[in-house]
C-alpha atoms as a PDB file:
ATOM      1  CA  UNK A   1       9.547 -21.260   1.616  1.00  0.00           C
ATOM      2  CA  UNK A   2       6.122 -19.380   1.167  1.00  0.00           C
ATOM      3  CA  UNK A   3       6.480 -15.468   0.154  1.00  0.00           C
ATOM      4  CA  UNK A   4       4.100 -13.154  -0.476  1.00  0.00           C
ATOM      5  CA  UNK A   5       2.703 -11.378  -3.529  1.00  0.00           C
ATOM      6  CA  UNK A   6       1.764  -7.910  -2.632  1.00  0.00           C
ATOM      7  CA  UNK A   7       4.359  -7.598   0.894  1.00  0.00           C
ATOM      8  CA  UNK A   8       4.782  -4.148   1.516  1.00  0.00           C
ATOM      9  CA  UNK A   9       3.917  -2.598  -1.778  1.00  0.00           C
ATOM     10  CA  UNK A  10       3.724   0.622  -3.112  1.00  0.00           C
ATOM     11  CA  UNK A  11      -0.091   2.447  -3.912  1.00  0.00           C
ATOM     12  CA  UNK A  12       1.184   2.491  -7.451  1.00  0.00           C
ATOM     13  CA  UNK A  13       2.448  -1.085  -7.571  1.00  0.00           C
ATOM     14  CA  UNK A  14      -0.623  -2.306  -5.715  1.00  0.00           C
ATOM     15  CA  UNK A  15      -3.286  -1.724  -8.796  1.00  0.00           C
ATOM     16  CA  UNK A  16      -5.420  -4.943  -8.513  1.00  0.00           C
ATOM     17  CA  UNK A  17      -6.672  -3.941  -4.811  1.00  0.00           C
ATOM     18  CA  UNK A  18      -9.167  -1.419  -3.998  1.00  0.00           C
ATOM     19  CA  UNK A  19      -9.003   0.502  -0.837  1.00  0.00           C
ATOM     20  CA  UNK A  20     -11.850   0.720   1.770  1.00  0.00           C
ATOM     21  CA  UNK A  21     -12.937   4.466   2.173  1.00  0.00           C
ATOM     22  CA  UNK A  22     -12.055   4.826   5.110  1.00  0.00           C
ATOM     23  CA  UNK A  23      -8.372   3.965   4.259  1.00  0.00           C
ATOM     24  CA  UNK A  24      -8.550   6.261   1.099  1.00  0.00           C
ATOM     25  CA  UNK A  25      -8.902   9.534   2.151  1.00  0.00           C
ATOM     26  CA  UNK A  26      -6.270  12.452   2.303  1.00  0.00           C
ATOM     27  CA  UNK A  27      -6.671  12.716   6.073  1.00  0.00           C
ATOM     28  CA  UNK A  28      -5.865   8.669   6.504  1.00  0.00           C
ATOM     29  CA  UNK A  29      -2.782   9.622   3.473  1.00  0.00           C
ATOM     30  CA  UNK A  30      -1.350  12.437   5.967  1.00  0.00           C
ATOM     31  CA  UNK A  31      -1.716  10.335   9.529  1.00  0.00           C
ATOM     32  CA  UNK A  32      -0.505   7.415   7.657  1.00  0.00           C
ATOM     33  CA  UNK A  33       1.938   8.254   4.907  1.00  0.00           C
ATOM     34  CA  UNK A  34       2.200   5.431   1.729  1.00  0.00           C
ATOM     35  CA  UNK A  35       5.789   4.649   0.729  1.00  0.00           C
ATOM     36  CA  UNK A  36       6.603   5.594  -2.858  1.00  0.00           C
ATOM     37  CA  UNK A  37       8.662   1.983  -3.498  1.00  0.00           C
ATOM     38  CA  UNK A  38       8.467  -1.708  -2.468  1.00  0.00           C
ATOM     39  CA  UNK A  39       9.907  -2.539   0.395  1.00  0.00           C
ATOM     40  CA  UNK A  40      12.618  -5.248  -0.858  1.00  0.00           C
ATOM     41  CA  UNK A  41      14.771  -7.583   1.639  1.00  0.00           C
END
């Protein structure tokens, strides 16, 4: 069974990737709202 490193993180548990601009900005944050934990199974 394969899983995943970084399935369904959080922003703050998601440091080693850098967001595109155009994902980044408050406008993209309010359409698109980040959930504050992991999703776990």
């Amino acid at each position: 069974m394969q899983t995943e490193t970084y399935f369904l993180k959080s922003d703050q548990n998601f440091s080693s990737h850098i967001r595109d601009e155009n994902y980044a900005s408050e406008v993209f944050y309010q359409l698109y709202p980040m959930a504050d934990q992991d999703y776990s199974c």
